[in-house]
PDB file of N, CA and C in Angstrom:
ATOM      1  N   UNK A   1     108.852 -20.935 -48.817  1.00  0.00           N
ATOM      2  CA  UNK A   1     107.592 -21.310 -48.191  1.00  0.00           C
ATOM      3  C   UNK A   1     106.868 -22.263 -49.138  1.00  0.00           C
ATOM      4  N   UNK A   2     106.160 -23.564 -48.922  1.00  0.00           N
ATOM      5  CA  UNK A   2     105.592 -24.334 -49.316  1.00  0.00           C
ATOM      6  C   UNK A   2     103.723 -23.780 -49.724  1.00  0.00           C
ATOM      7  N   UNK A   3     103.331 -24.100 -50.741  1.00  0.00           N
ATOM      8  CA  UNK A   3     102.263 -23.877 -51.398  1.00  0.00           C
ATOM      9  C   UNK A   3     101.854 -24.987 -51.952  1.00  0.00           C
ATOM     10  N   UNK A   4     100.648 -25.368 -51.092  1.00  0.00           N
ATOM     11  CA  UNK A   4      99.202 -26.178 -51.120  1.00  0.00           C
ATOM     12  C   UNK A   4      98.249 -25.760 -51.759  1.00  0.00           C
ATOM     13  N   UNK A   5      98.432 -25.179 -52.979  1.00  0.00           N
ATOM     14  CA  UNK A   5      97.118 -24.698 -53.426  1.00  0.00           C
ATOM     15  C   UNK A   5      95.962 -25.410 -54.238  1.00  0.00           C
ATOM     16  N   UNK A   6      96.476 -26.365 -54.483  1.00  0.00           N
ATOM     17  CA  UNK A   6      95.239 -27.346 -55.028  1.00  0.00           C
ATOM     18  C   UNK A   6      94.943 -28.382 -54.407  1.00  0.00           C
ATOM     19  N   UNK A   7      93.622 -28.790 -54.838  1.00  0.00           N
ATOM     20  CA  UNK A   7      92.421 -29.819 -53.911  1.00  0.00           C
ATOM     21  C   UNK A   7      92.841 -31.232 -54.819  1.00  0.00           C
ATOM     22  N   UNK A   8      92.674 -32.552 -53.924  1.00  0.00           N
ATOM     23  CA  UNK A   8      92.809 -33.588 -54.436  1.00  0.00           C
ATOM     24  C   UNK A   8      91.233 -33.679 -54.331  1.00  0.00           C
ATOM     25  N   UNK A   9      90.824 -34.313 -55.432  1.00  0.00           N
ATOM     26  CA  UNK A   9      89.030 -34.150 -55.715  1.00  0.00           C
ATOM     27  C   UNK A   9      88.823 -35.218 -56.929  1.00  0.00           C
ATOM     28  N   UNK A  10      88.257 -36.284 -56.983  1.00  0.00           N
ATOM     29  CA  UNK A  10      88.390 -37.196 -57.915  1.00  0.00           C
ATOM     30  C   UNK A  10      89.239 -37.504 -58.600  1.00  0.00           C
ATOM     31  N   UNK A  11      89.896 -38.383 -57.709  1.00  0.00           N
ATOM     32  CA  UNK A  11      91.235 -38.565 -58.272  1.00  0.00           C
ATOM     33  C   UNK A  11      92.488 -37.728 -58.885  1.00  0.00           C
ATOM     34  N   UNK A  12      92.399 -36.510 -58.865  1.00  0.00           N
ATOM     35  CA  UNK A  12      93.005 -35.507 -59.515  1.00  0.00           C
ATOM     36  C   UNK A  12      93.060 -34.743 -58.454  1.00  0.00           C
ATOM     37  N   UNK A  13      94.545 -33.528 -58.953  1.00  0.00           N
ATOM     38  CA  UNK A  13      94.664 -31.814 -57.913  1.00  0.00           C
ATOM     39  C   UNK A  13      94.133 -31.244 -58.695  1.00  0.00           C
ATOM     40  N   UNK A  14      93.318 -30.339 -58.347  1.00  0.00           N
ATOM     41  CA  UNK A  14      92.314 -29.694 -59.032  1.00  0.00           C
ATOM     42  C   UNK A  14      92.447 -28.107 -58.221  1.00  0.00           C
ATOM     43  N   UNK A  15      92.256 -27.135 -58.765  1.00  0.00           N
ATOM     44  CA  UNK A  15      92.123 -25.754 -59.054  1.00  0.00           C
ATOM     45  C   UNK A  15      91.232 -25.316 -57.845  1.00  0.00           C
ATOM     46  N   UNK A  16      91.043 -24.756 -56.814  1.00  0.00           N
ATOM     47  CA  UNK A  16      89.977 -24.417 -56.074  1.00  0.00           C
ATOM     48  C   UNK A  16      89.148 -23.450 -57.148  1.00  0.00           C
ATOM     49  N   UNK A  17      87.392 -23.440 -56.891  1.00  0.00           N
ATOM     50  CA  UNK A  17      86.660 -22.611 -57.148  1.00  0.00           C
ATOM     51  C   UNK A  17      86.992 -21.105 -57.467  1.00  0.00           C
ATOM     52  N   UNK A  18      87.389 -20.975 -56.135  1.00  0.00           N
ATOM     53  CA  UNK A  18      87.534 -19.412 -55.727  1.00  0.00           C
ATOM     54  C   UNK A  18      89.184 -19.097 -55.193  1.00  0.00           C
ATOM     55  N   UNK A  19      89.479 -18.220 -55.810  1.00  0.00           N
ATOM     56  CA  UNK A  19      91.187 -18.674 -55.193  1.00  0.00           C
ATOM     57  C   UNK A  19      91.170 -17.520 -54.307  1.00  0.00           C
ATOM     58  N   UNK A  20      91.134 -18.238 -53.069  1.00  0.00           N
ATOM     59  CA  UNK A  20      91.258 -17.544 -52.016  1.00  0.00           C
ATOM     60  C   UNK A  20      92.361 -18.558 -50.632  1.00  0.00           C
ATOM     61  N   UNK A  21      93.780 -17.570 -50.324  1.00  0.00           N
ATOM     62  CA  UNK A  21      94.516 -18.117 -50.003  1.00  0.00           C
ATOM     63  C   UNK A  21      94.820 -17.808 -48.265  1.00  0.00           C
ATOM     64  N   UNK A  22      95.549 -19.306 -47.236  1.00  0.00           N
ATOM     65  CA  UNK A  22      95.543 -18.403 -46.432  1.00  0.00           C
ATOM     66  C   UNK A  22      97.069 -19.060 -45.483  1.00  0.00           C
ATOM     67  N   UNK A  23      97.732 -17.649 -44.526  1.00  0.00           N
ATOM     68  CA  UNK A  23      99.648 -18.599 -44.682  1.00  0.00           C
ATOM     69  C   UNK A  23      98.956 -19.273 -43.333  1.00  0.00           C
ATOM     70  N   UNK A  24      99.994 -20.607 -43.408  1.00  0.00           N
ATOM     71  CA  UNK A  24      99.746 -21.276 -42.406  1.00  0.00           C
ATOM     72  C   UNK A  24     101.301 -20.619 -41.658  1.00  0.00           C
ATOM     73  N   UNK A  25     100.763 -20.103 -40.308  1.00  0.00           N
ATOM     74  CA  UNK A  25     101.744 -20.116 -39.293  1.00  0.00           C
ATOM     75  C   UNK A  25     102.196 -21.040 -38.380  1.00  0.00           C
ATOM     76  N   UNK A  26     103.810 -21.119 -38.622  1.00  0.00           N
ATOM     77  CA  UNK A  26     104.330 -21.837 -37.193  1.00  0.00           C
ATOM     78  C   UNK A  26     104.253 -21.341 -36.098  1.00  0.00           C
ATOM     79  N   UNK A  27     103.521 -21.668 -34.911  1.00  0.00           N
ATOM     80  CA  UNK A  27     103.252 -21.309 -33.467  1.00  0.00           C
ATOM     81  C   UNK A  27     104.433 -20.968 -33.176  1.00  0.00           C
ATOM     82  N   UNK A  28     106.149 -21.568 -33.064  1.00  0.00           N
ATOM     83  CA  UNK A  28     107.253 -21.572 -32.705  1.00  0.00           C
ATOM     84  C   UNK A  28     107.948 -20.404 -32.638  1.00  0.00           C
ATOM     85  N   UNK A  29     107.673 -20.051 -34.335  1.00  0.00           N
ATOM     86  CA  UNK A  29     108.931 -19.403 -35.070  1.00  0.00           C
ATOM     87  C   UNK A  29     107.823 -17.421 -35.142  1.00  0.00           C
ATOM     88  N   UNK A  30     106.199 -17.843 -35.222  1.00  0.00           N
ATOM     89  CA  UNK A  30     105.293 -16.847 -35.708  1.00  0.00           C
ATOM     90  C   UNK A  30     105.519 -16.600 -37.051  1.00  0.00           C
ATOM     91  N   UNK A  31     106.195 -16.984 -37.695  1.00  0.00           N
ATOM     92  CA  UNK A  31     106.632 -17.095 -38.911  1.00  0.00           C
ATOM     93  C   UNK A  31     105.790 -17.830 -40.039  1.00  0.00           C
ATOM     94  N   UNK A  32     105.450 -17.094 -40.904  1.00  0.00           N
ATOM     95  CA  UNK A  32     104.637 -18.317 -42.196  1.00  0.00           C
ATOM     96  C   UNK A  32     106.060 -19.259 -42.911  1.00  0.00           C
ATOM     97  N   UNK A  33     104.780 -20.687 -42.920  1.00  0.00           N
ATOM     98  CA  UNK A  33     105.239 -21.181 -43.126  1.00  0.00           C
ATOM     99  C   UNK A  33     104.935 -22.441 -44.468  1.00  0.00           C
ATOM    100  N   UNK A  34     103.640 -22.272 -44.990  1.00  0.00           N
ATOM    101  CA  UNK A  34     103.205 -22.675 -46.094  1.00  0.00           C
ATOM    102  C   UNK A  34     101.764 -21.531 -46.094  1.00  0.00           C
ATOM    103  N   UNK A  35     101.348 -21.989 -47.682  1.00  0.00           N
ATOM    104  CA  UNK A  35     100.497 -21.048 -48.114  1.00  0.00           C
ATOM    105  C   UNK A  35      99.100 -22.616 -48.470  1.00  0.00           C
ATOM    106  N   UNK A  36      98.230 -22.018 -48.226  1.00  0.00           N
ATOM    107  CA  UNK A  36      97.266 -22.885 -48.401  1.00  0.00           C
ATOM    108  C   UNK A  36      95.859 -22.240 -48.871  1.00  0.00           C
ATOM    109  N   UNK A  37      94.867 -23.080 -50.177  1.00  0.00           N
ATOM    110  CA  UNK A  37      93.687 -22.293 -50.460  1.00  0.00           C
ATOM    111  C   UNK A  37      92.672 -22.745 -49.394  1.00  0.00           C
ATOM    112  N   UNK A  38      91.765 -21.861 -49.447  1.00  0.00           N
ATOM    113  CA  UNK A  38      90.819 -21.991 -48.546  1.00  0.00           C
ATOM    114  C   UNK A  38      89.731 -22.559 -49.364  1.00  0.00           C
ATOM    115  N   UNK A  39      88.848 -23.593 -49.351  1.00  0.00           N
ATOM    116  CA  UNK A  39      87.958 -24.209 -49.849  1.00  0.00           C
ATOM    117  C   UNK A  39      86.598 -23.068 -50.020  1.00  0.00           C
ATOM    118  N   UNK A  40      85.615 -23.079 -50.949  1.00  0.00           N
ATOM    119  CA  UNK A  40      84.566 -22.905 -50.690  1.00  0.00           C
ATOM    120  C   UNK A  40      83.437 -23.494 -51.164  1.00  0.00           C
ATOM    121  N   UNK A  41      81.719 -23.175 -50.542  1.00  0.00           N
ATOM    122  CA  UNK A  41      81.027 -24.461 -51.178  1.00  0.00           C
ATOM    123  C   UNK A  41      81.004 -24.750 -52.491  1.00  0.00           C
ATOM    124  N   UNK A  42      81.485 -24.472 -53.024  1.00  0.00           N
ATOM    125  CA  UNK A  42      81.483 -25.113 -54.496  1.00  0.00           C
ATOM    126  C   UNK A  42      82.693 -25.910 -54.471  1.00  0.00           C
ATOM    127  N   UNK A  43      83.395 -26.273 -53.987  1.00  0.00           N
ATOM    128  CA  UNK A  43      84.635 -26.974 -53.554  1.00  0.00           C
ATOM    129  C   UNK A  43      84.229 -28.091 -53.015  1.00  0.00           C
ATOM    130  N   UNK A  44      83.613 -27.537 -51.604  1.00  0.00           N
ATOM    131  CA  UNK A  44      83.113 -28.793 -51.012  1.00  0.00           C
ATOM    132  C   UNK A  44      81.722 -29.346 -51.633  1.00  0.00           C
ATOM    133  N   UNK A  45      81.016 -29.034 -52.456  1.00  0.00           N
ATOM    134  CA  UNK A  45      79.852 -29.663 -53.222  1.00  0.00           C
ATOM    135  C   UNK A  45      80.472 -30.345 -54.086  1.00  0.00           C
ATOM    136  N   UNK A  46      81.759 -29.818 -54.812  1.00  0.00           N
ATOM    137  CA  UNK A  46      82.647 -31.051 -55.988  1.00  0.00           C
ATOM    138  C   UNK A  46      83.068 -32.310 -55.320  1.00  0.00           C
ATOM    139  N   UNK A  47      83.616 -31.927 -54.191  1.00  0.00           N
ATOM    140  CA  UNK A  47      84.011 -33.147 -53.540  1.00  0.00           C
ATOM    141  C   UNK A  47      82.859 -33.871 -52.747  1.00  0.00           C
ATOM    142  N   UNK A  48      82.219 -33.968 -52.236  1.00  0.00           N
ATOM    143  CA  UNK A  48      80.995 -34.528 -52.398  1.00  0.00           C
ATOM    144  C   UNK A  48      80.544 -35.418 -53.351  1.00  0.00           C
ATOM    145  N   UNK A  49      80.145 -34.597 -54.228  1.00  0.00           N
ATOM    146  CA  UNK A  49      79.939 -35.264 -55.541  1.00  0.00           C
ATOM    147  C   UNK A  49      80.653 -36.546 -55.863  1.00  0.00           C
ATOM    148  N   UNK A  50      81.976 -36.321 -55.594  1.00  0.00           N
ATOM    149  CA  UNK A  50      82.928 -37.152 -56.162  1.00  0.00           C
ATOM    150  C   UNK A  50      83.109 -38.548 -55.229  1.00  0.00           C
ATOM    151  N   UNK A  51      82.797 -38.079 -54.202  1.00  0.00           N
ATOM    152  CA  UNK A  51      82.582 -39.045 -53.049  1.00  0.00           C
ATOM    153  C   UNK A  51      81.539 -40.138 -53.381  1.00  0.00           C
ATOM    154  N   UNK A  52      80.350 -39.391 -53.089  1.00  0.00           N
ATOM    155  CA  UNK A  52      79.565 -40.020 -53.130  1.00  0.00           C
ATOM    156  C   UNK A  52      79.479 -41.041 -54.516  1.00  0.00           C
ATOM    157  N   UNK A  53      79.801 -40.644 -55.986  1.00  0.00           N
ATOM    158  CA  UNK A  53      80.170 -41.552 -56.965  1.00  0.00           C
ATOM    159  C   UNK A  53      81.060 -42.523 -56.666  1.00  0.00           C
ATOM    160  N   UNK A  54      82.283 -42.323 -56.098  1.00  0.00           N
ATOM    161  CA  UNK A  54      82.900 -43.345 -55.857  1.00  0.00           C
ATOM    162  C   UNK A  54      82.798 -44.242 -54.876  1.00  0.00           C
ATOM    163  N   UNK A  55      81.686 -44.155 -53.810  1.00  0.00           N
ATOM    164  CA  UNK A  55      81.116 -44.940 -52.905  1.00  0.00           C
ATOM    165  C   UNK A  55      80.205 -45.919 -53.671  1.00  0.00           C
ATOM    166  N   UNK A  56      79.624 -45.623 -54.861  1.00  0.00           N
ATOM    167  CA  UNK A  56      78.806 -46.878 -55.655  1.00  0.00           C
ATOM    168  C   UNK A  56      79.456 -48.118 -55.972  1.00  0.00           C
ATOM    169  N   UNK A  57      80.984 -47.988 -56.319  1.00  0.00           N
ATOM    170  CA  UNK A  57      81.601 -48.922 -56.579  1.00  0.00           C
ATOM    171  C   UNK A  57      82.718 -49.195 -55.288  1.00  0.00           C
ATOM    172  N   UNK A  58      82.999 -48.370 -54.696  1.00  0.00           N
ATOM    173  CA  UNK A  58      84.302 -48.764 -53.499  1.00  0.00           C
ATOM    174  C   UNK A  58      83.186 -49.378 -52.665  1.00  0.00           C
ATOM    175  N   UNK A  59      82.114 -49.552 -52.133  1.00  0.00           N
ATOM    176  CA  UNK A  59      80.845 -49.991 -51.247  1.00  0.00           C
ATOM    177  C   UNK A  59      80.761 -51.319 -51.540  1.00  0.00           C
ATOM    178  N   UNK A  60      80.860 -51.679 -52.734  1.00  0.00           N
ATOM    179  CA  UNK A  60      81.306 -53.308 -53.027  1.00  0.00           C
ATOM    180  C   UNK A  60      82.628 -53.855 -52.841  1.00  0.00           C
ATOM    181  N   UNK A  61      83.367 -53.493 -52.367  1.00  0.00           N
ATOM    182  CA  UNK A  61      84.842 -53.666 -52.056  1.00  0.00           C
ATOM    183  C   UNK A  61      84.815 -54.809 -51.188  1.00  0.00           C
ATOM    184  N   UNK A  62      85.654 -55.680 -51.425  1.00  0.00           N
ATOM    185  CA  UNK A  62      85.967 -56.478 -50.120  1.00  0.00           C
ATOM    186  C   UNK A  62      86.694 -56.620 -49.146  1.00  0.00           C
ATOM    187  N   UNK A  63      86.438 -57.099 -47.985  1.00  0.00           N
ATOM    188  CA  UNK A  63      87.168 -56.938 -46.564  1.00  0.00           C
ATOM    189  C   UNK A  63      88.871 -56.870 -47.041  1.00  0.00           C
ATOM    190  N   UNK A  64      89.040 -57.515 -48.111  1.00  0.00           N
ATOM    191  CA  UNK A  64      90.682 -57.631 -48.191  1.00  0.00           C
ATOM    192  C   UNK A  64      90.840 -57.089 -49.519  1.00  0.00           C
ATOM    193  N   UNK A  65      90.156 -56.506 -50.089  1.00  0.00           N
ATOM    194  CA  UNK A  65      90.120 -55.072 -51.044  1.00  0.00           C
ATOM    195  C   UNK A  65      90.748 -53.872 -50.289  1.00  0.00           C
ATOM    196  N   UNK A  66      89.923 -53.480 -49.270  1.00  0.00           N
ATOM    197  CA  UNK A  66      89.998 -52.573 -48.390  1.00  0.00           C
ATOM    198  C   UNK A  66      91.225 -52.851 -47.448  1.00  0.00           C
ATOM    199  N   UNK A  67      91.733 -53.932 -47.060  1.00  0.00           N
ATOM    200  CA  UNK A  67      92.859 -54.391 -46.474  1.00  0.00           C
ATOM    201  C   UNK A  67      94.117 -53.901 -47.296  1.00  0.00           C
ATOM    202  N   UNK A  68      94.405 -54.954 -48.492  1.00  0.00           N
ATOM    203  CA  UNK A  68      95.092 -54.311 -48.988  1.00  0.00           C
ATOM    204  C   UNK A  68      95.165 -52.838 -49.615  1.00  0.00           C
ATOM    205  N   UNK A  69      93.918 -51.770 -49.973  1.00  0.00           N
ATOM    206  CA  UNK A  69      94.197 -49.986 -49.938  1.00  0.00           C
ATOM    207  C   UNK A  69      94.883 -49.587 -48.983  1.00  0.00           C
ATOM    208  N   UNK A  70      94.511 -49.916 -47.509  1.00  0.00           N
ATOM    209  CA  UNK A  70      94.898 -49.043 -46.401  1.00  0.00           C
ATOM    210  C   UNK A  70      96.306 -50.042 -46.060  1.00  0.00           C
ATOM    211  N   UNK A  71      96.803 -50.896 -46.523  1.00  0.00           N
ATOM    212  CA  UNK A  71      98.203 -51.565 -46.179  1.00  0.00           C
ATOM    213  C   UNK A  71      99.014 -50.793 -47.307  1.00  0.00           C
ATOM    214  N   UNK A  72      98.259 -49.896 -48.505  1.00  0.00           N
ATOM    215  CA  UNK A  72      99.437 -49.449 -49.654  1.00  0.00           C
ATOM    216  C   UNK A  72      99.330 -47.562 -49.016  1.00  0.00           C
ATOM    217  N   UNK A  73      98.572 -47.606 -48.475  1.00  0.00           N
ATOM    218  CA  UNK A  73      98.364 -45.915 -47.739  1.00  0.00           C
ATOM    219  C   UNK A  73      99.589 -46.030 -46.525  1.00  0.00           C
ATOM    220  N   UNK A  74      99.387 -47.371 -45.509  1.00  0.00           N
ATOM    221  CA  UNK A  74     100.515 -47.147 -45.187  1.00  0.00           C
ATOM    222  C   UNK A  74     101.674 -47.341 -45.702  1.00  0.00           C
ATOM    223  N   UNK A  75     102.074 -47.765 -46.449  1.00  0.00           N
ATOM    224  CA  UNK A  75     103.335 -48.057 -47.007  1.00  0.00           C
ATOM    225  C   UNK A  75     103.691 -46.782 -47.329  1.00  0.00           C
ATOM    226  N   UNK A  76     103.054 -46.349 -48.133  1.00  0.00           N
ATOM    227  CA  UNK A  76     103.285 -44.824 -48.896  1.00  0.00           C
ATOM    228  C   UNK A  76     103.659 -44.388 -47.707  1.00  0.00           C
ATOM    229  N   UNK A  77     103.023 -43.906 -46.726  1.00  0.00           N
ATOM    230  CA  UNK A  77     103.092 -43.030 -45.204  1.00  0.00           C
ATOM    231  C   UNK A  77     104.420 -43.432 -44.819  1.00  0.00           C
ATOM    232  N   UNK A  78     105.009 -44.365 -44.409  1.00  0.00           N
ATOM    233  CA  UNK A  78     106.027 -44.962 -44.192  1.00  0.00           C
ATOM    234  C   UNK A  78     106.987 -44.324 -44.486  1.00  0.00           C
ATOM    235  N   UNK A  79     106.941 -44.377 -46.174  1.00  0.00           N
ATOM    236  CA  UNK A  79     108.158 -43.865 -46.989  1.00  0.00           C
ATOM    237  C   UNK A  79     107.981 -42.280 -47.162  1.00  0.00           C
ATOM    238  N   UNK A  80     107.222 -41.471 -46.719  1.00  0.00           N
ATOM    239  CA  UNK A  80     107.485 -40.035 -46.448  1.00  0.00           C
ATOM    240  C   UNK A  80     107.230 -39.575 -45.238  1.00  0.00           C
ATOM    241  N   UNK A  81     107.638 -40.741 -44.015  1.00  0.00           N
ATOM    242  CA  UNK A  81     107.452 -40.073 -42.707  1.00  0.00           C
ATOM    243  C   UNK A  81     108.542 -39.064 -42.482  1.00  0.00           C
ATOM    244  N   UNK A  82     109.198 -38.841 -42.963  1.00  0.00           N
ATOM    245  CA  UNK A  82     109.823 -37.694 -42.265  1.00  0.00           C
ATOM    246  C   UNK A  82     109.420 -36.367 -42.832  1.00  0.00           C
ATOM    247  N   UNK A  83     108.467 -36.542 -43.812  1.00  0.00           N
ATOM    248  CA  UNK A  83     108.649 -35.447 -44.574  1.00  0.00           C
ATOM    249  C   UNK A  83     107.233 -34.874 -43.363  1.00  0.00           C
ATOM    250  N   UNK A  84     105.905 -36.033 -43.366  1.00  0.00           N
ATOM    251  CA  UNK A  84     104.788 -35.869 -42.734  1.00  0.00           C
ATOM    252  C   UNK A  84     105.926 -35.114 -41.032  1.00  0.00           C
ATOM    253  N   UNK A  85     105.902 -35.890 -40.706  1.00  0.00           N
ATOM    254  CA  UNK A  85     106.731 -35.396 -39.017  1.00  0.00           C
ATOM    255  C   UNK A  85     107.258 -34.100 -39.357  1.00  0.00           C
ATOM    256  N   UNK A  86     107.972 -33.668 -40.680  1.00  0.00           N
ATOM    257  CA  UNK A  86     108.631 -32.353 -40.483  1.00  0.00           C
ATOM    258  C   UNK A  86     107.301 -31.281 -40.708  1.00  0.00           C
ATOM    259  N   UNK A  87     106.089 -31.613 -41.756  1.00  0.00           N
ATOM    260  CA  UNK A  87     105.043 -31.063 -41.962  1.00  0.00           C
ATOM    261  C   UNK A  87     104.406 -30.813 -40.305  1.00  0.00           C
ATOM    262  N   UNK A  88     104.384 -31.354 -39.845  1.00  0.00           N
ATOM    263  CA  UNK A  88     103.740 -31.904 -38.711  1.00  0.00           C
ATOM    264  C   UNK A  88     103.994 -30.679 -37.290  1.00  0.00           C
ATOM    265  N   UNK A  89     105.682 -30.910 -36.927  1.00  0.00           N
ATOM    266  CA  UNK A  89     106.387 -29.625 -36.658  1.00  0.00           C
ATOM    267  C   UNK A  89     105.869 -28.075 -37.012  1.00  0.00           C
ATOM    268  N   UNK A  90     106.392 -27.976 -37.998  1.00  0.00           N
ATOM    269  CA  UNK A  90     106.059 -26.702 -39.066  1.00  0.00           C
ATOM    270  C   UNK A  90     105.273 -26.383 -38.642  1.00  0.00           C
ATOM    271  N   UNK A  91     103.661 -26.662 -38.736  1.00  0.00           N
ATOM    272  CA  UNK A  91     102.247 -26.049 -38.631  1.00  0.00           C
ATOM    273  C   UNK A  91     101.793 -26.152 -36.631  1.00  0.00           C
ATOM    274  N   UNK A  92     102.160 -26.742 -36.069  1.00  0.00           N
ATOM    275  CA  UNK A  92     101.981 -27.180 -34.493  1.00  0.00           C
ATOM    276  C   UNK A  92     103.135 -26.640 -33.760  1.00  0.00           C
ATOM    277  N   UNK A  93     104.004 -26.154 -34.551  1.00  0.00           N
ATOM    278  CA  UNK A  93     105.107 -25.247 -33.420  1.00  0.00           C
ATOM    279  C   UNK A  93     105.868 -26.176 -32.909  1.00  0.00           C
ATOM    280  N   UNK A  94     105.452 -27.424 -32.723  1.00  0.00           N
ATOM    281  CA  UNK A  94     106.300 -28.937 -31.904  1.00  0.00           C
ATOM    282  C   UNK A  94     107.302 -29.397 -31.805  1.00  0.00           C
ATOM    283  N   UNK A  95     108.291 -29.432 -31.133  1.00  0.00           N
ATOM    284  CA  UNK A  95     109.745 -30.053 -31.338  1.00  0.00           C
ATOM    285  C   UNK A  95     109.920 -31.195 -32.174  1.00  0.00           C
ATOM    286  N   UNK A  96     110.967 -31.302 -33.352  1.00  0.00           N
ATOM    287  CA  UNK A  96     111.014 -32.318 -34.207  1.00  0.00           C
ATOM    288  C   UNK A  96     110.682 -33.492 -33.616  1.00  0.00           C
ATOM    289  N   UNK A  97     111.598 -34.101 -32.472  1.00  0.00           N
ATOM    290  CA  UNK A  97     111.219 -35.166 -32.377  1.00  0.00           C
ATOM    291  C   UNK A  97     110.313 -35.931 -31.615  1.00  0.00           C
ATOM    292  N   UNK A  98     109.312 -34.981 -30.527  1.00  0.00           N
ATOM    293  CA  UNK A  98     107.658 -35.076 -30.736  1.00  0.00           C
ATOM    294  C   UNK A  98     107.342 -35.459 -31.749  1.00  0.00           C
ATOM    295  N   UNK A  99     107.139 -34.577 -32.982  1.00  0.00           N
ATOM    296  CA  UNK A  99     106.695 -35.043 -33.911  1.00  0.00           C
ATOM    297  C   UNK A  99     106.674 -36.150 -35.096  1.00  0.00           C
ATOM    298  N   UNK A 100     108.335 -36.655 -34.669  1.00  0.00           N
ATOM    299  CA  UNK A 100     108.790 -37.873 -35.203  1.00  0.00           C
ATOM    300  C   UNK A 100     108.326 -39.273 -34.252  1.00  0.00           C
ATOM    301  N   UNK A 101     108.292 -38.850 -33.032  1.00  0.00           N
ATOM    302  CA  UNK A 101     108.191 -40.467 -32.272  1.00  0.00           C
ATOM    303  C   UNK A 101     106.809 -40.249 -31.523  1.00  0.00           C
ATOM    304  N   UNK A 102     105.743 -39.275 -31.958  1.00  0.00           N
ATOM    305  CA  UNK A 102     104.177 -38.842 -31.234  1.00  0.00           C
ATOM    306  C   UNK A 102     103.173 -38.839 -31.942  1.00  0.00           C
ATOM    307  N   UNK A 103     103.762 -37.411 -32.435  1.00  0.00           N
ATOM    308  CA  UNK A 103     102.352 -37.506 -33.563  1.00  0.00           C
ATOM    309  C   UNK A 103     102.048 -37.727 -35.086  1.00  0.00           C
ATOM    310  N   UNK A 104     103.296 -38.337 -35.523  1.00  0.00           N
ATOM    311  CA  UNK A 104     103.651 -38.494 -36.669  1.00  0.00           C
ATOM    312  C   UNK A 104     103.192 -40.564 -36.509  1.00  0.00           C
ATOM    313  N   UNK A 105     103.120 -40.585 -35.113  1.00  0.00           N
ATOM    314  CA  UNK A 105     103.659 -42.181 -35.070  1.00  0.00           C
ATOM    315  C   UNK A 105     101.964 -42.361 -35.240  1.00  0.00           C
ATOM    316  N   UNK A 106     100.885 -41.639 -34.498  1.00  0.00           N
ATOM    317  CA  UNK A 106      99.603 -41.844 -34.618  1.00  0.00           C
ATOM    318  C   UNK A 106      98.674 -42.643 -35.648  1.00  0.00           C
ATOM    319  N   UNK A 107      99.218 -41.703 -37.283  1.00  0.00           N
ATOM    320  CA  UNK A 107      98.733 -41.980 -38.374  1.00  0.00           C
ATOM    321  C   UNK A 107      99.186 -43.419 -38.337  1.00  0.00           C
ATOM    322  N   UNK A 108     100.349 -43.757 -38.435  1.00  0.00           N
ATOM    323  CA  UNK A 108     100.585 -45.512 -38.684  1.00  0.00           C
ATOM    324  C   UNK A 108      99.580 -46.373 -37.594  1.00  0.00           C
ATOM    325  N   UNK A 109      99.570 -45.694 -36.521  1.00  0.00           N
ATOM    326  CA  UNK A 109      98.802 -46.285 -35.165  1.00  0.00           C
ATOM    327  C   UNK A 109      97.197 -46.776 -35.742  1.00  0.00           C
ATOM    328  N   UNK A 110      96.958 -45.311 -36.190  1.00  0.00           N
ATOM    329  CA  UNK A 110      95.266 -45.665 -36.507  1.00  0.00           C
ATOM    330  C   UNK A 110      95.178 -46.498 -37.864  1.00  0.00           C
ATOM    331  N   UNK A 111      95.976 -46.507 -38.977  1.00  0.00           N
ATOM    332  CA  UNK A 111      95.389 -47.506 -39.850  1.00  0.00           C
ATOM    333  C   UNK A 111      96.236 -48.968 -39.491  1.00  0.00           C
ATOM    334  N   UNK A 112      97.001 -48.907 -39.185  1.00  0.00           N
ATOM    335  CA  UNK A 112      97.337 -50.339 -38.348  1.00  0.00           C
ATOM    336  C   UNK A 112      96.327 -51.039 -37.517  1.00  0.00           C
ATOM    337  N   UNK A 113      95.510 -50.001 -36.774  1.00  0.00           N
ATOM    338  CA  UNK A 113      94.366 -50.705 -35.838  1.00  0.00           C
ATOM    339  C   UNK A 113      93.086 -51.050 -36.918  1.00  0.00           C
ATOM    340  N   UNK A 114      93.117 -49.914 -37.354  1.00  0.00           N
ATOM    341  CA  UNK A 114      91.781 -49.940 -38.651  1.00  0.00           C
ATOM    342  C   UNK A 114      91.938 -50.982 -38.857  1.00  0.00           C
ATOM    343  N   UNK A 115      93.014 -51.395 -39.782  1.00  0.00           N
ATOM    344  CA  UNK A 115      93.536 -52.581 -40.649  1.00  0.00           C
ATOM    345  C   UNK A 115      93.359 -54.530 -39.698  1.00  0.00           C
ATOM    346  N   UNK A 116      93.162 -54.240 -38.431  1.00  0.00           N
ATOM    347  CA  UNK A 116      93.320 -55.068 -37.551  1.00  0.00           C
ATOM    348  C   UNK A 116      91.485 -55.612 -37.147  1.00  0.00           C
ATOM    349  N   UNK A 117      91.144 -54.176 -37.289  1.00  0.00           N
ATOM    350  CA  UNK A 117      89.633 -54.509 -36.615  1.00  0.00           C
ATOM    351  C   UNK A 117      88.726 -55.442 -37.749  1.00  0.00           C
TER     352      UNK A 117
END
């Protein structure tokens, strides 16, 4: 079983606050199928925090600053779609290849359009 237990939070995986964990079930199988922490507000007040700092300087970004981030997000996406589509499955109960040619295809869909507008 796969374990998610740390927060990406300024740039870093970071430790939740409070370690409090919870299994993610496959609808399919009823079966757990990864383990995941559950956030709490002190979690979400760090990330916040961290947000909002890095909006002082990403807020000056330019149209093709921001072009090229979300053209290297997809790329990355690209090169672990199968892993996202099998993630994807797993937690939604969904037949693999739903999830390979549906809802896996979405994510490329929306920053492709993002990237367009």
């Amino acid at each position: 079983m796969k374990e998610c237990l740390k927060f990406y939070i300024n740039g870093e995986w970071v430790d939740p606050a409070e370690k409090k964990t919870l299994d993610v079930i496959n609808p399919a199988t009823e079966e757990p199928c990864a383990k995941i922490s559950i956030g709490s507000k002190k979690d979400v007040d760090k990330a916040v925090a961290a947000a909002k700092k890095a909006f002082e300087t990403f807020s000056k970004t330019s149209v093709e600053e921001r072009i090229a981030l979300l053209s290297k997000i997809m790329e990355v996406y690209q090169s672990r779609y199968g892993e996202i589509a099998e993630a994807i499955s797993m937690e939604m109960g969904a037949p693999a290849k739903l999830s390979q040619v549906a809802q896996a295809a979405m994510g490329l869909a929306h920053l492709g359009t993002t990237i367009e507008i």
